[in-house]
N, C-alpha and C. Protein backbone atom coordinates (compact mmCIF):
# COMPACT_ATOMS: atom_id res chain seq x y z
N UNK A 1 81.45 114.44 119.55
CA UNK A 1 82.35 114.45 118.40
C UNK A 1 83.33 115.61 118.56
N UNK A 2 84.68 115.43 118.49
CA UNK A 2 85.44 116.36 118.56
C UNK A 2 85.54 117.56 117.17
N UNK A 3 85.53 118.42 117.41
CA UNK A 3 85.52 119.55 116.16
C UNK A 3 86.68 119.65 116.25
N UNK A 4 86.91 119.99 114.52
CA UNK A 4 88.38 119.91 113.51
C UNK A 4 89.25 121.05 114.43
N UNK A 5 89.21 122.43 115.13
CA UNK A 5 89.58 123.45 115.28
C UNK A 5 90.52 122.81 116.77
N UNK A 6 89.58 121.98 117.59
CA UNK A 6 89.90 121.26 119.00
C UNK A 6 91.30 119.98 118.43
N UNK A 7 90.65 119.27 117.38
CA UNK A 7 91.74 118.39 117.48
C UNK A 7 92.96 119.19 117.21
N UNK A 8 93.01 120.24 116.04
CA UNK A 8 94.34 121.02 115.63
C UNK A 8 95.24 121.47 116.64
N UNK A 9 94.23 122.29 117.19
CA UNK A 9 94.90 122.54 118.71
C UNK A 9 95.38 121.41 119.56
N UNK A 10 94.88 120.79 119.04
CA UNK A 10 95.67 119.25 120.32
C UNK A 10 97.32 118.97 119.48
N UNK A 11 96.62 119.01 118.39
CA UNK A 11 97.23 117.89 117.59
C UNK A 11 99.03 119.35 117.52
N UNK A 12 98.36 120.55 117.46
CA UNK A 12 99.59 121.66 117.55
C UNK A 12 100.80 121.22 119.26
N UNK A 13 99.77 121.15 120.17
CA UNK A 13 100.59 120.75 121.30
C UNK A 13 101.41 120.23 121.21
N UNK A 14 100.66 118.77 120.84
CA UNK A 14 101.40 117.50 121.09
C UNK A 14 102.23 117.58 119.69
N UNK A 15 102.82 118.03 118.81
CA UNK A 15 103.78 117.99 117.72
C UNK A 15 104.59 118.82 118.41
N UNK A 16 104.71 119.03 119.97
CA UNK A 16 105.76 119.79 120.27
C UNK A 16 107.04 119.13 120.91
N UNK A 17 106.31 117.88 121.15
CA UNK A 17 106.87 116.24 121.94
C UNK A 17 107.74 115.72 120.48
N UNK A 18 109.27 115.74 120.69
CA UNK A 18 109.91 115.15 119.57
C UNK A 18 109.21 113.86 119.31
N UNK A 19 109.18 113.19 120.60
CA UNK A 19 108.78 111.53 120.38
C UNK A 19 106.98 110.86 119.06
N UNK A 20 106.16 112.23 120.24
CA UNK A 20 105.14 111.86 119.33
C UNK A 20 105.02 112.81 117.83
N UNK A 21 105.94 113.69 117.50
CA UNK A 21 106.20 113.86 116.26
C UNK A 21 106.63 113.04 115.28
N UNK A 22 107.58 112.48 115.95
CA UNK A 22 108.57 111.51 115.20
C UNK A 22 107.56 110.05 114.77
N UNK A 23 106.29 109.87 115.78
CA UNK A 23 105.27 108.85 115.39
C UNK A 23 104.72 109.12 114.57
N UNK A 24 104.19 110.63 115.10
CA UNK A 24 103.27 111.22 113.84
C UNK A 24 103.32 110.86 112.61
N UNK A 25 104.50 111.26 112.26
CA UNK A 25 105.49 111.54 111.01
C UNK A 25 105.66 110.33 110.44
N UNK A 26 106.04 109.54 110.74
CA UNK A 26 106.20 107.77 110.47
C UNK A 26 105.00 107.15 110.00
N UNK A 27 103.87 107.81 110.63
CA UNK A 27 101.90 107.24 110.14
C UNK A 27 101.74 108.18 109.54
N UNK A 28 102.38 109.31 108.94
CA UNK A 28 101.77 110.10 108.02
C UNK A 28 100.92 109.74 107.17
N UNK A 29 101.33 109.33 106.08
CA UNK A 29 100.62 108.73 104.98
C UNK A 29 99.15 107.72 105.59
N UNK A 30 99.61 107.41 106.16
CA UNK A 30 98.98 105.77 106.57
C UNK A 30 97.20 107.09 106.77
N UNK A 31 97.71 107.67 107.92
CA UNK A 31 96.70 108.72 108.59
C UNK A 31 96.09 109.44 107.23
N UNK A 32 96.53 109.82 106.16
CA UNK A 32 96.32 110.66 105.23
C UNK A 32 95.34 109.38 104.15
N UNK A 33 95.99 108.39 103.83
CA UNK A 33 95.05 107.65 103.06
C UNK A 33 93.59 107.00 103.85
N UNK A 34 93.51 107.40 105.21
CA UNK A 34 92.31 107.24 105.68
C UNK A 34 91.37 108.28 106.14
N UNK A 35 92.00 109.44 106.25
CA UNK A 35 90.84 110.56 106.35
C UNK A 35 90.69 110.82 104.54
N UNK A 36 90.79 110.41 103.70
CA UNK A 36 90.74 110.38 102.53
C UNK A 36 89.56 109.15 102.07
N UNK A 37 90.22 107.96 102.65
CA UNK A 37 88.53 106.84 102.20
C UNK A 37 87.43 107.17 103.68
N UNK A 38 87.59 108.16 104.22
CA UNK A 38 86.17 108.11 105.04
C UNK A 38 85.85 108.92 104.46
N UNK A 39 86.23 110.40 103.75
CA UNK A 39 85.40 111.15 103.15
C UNK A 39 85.08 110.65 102.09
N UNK A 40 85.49 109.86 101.24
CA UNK A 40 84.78 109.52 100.09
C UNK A 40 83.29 108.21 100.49
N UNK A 41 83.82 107.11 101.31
CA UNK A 41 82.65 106.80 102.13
C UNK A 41 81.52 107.49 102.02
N UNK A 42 81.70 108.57 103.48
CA UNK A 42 81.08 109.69 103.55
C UNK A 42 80.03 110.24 102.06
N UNK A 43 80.84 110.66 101.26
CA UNK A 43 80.33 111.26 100.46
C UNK A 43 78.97 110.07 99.52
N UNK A 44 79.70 108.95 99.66
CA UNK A 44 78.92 107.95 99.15
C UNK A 44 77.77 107.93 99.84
N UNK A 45 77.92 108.18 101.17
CA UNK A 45 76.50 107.85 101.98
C UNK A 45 76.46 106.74 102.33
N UNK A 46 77.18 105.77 102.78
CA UNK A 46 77.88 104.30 102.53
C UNK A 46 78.29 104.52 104.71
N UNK A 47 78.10 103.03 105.47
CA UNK A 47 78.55 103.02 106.70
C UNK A 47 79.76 101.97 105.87
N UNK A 48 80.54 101.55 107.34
CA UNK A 48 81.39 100.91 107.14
C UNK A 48 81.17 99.50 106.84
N UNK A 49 79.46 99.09 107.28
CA UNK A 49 79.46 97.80 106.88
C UNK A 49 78.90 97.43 105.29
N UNK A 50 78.19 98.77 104.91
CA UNK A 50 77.56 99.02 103.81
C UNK A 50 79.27 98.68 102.56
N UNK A 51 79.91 99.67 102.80
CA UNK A 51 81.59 99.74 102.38
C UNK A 51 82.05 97.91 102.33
N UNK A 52 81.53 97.15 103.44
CA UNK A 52 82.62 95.99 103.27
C UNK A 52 82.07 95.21 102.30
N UNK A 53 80.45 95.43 102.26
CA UNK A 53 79.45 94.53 101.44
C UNK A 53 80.20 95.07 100.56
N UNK A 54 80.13 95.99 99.45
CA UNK A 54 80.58 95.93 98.41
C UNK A 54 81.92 96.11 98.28
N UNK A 55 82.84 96.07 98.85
CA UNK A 55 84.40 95.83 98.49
C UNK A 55 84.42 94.27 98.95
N UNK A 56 83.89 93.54 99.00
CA UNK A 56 83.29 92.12 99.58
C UNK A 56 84.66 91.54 100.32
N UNK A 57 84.29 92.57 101.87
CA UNK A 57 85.11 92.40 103.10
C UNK A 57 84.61 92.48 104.27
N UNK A 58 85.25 93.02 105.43
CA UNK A 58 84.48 92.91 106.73
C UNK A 58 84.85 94.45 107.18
N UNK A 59 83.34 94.14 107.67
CA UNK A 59 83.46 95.66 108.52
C UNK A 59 84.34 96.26 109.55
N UNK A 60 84.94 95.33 110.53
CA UNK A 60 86.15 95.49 111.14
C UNK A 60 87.65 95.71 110.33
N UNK A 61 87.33 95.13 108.85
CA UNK A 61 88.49 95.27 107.95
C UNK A 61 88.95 96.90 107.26
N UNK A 62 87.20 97.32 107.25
CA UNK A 62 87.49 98.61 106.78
C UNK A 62 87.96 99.82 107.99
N UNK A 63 87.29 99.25 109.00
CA UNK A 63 87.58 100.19 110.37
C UNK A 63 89.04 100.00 110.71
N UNK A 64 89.50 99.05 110.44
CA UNK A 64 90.91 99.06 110.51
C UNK A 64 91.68 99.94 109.41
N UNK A 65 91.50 99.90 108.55
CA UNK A 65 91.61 100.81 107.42
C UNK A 65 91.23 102.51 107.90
N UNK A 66 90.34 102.68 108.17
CA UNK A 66 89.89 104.00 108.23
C UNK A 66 90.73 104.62 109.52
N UNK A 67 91.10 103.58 110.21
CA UNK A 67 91.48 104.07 111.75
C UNK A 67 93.22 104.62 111.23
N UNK A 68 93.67 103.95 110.56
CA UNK A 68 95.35 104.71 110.31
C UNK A 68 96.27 103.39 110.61
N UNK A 69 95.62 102.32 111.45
CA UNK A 69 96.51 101.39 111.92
C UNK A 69 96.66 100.42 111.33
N UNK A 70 96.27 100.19 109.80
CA UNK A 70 96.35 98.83 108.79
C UNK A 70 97.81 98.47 108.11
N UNK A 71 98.63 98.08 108.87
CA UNK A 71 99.68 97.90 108.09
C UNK A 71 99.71 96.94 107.17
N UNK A 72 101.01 97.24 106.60
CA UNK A 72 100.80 96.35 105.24
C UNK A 72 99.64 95.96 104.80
N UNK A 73 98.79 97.14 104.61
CA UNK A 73 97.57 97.17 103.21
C UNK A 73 98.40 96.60 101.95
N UNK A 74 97.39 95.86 101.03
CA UNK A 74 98.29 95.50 99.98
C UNK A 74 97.62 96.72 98.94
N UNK A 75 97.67 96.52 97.81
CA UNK A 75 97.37 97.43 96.77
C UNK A 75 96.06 96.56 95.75
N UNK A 76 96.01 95.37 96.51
CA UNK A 76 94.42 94.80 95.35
C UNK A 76 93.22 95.25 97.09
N UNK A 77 94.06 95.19 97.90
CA UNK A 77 93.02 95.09 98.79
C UNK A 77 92.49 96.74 98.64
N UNK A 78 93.24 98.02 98.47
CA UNK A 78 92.86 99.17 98.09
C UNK A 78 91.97 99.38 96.76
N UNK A 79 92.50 98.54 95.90
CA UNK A 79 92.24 98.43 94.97
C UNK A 79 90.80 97.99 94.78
N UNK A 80 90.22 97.18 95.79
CA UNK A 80 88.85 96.25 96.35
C UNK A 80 87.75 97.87 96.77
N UNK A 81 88.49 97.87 97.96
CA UNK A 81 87.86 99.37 98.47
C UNK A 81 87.81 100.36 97.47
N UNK A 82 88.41 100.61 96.97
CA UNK A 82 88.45 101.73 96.18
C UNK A 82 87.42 101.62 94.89
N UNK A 83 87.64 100.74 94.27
CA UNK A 83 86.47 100.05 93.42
C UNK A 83 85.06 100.30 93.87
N UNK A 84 85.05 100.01 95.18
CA UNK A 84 83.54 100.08 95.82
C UNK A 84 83.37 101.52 96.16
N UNK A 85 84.18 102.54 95.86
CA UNK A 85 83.51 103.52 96.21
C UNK A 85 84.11 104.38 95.07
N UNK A 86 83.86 103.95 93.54
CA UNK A 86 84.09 104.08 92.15
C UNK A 86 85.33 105.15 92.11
N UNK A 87 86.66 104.96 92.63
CA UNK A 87 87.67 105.12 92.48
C UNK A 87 88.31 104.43 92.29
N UNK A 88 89.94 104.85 92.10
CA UNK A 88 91.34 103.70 92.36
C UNK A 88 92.39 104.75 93.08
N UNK A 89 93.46 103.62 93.47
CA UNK A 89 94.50 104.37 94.41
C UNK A 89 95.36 105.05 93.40
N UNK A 90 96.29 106.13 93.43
CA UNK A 90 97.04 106.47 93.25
C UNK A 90 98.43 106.89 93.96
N UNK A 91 99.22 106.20 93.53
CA UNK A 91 100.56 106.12 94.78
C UNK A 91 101.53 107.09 93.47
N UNK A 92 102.08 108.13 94.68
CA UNK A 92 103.21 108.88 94.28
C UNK A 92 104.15 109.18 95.27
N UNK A 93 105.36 109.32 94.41
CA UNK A 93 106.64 109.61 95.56
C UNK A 93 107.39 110.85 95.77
N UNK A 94 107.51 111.80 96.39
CA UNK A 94 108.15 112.93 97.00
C UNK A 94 109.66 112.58 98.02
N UNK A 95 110.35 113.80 97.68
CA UNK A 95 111.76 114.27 98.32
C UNK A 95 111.59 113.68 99.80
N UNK A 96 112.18 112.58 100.44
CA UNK A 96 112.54 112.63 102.05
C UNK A 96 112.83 113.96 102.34
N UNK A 97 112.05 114.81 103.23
CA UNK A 97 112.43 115.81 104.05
C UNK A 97 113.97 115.46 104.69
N UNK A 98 114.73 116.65 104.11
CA UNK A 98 116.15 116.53 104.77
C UNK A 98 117.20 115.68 103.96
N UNK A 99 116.32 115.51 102.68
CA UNK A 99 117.02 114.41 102.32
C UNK A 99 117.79 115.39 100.75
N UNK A 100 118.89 114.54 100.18
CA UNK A 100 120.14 115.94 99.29
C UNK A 100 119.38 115.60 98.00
């Protein structure tokens, strides 16, 4: 398992590459709403297949989810997950960096 201190340091490098910044940056969120439902998971004590049983989905559905790469999530399907792990989503909007 990689420790948090190793990935930073990676993750400091490689934000030095315009290109994979500019990816970074684009999956922000995406990356942020999933280290967010694995800790709550987590905290549940819940695996990922435990998670699909009760958001009544598939375990590859949530791993897709957790991984950063689920595009176009809808908001009942969060709404499903989130339920199962006695939350709900909350969507808010902030300033585009750079933006007047």
């Amino acid at each position: 398992m990689i420790k948090s201190h190793d990935f930073n340091d990676l993750l400091k490098k490689k934000m030095e590459d315009p290109e994979f910044r500019k990816a970074w940056e684009e999956q922000e969120e995406e990356f942020e709403v999933a280290k967010e439902l694995i800790k709550l998971r987590l905290k549940a004590g819940l695996t990922q297949k435990e998670l699909a049983k009760k958001a009544h989905t598939s375990q590859p559905a949530i791993a897709r989810l957790e991984s950063g790469s689920y595009r176009n999530v809808s908001m009942n399907f969060l709404r499903k997950v989130g339920h199962a792990l006695g939350v709900e989503p909350h969507i808010s909007f902030r300033r585009v960096r750079g933006a007047h």
